[in-house]
N, C-alpha and C. Protein backbone atom coordinates (compact mmCIF):
# COMPACT_ATOMS: atom_id res chain seq x y z
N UNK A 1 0.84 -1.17 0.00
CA UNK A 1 0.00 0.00 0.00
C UNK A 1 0.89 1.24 0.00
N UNK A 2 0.67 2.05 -0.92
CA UNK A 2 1.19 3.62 -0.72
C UNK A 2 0.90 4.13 0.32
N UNK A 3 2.13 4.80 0.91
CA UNK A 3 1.96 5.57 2.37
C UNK A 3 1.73 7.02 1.26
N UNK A 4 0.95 8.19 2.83
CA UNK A 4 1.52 9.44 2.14
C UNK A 4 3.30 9.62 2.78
N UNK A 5 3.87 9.66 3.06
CA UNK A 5 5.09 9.37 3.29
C UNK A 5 5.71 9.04 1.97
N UNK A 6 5.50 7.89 1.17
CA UNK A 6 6.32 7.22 0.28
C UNK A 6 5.94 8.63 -1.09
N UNK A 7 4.61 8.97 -1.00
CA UNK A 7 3.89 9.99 -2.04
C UNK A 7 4.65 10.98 -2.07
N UNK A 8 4.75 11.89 -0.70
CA UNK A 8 5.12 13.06 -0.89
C UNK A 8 6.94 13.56 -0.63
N UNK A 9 7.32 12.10 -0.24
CA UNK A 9 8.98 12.04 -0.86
C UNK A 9 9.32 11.67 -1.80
N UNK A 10 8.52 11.45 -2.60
CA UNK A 10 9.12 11.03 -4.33
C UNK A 10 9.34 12.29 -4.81
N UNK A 11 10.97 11.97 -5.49
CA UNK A 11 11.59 13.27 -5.92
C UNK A 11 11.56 13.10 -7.29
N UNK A 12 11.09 13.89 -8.17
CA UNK A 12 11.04 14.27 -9.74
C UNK A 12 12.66 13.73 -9.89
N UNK A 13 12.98 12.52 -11.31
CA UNK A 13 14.33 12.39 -11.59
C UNK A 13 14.34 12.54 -13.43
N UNK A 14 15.15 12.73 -14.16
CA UNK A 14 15.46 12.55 -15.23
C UNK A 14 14.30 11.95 -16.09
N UNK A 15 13.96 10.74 -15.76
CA UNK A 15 13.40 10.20 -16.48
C UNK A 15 12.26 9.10 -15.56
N UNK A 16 10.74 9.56 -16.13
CA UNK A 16 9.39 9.52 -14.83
C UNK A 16 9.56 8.00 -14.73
N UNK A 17 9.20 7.62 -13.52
CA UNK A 17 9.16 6.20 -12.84
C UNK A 17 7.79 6.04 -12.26
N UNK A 18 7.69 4.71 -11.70
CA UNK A 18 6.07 4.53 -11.25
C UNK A 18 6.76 3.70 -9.67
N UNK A 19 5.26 4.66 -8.46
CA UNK A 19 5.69 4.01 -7.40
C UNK A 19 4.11 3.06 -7.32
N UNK A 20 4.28 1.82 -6.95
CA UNK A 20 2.99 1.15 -7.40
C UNK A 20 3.17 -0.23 -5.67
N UNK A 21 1.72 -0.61 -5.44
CA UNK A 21 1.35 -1.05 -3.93
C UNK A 21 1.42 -2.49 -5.19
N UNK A 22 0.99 -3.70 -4.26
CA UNK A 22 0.48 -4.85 -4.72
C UNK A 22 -0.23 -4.47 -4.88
N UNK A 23 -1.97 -3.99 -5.00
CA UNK A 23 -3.01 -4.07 -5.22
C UNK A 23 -3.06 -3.41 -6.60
N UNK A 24 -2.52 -3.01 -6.86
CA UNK A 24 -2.54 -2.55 -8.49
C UNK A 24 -2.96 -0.36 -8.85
N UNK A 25 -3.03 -0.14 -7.41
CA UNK A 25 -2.64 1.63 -7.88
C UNK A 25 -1.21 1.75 -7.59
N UNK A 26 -0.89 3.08 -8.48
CA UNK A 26 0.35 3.32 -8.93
C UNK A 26 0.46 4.43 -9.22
N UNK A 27 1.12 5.27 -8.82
CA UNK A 27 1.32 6.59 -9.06
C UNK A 27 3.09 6.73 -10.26
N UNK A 28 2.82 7.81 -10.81
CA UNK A 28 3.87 8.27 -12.00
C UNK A 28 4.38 9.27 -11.75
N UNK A 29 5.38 9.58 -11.15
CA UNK A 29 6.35 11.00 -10.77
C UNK A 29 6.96 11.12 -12.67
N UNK A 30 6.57 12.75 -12.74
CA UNK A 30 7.04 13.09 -14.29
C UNK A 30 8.30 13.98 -13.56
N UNK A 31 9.09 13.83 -14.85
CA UNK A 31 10.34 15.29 -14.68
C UNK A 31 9.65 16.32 -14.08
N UNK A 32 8.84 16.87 -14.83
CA UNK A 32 7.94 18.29 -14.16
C UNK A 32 7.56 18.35 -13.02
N UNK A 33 7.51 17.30 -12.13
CA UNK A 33 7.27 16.95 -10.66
C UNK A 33 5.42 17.05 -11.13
N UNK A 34 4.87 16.69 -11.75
CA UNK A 34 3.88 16.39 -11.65
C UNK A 34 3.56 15.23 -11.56
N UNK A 35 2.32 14.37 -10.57
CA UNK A 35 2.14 13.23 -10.54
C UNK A 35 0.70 12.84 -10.92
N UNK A 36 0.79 11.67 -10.96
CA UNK A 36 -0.24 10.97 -11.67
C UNK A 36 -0.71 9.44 -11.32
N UNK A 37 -1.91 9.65 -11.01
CA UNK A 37 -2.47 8.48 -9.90
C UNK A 37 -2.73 7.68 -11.55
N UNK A 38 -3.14 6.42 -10.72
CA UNK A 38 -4.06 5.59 -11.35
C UNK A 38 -3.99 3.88 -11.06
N UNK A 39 -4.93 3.21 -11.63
CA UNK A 39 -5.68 1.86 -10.84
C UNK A 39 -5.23 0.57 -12.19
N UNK A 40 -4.23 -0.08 -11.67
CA UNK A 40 -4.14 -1.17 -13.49
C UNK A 40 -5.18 -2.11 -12.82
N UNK A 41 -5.81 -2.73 -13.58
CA UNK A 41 -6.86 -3.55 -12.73
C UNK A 41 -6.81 -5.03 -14.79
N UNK A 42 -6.46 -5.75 -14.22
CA UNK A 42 -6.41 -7.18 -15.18
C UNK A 42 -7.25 -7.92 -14.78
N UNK A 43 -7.72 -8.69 -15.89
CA UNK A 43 -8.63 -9.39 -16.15
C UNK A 43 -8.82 -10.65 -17.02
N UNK A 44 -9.28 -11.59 -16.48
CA UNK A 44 -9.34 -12.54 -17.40
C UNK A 44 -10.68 -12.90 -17.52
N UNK A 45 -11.05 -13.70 -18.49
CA UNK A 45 -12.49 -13.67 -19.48
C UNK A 45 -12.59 -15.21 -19.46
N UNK A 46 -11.42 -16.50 -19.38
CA UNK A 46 -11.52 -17.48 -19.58
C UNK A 46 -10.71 -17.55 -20.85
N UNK A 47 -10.05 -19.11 -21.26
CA UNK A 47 -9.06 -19.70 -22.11
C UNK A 47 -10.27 -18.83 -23.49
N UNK A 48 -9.55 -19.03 -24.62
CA UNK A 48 -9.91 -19.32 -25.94
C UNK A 48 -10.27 -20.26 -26.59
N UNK A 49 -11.29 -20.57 -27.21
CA UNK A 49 -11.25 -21.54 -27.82
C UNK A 49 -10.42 -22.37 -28.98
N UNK A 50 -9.93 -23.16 -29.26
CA UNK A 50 -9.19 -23.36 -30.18
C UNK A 50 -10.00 -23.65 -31.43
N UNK A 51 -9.80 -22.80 -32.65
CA UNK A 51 -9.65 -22.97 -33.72
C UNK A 51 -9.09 -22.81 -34.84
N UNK A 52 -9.31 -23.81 -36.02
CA UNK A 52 -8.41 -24.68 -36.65
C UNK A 52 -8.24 -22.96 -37.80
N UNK A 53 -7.21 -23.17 -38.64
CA UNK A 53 -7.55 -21.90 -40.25
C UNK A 53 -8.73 -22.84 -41.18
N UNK A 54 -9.73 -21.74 -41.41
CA UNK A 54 -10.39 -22.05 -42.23
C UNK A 54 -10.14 -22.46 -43.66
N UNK A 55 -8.86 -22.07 -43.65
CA UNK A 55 -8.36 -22.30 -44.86
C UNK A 55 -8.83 -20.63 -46.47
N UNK A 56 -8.54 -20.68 -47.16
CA UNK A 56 -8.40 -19.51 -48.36
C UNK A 56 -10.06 -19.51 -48.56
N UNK A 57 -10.27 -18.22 -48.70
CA UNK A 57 -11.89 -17.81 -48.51
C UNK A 57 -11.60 -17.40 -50.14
């Protein structure tokens, strides 16, 4: 989990990095010292079915 601690000591470097919890939010420190929240959230739907090439239509 992100502390505010870990938030508001992230120092703007060269080139933007992501500070991110297990649960999947993650914040983005830019050069500009601007930051940027956000939530990756994955998903699965179930396998694919397998099928064969229909072959030349």
């Amino acid at each position: 989990m992100l502390t505010h601690i870990q938030i508001t000591s992230a120092k703007p470097t060269a080139k933007p990095f992501n500070l991110s919890d297990s649960q999947g939010l993650f914040l983005t420190v830019q050069p500009t010292a601007r930051n940027y929240g956000g939530l990756a959230i994955a998903t699965s739907v179930g396998r694919r079915p397998f099928t064969s090439d229909p072959g030349p239509r």
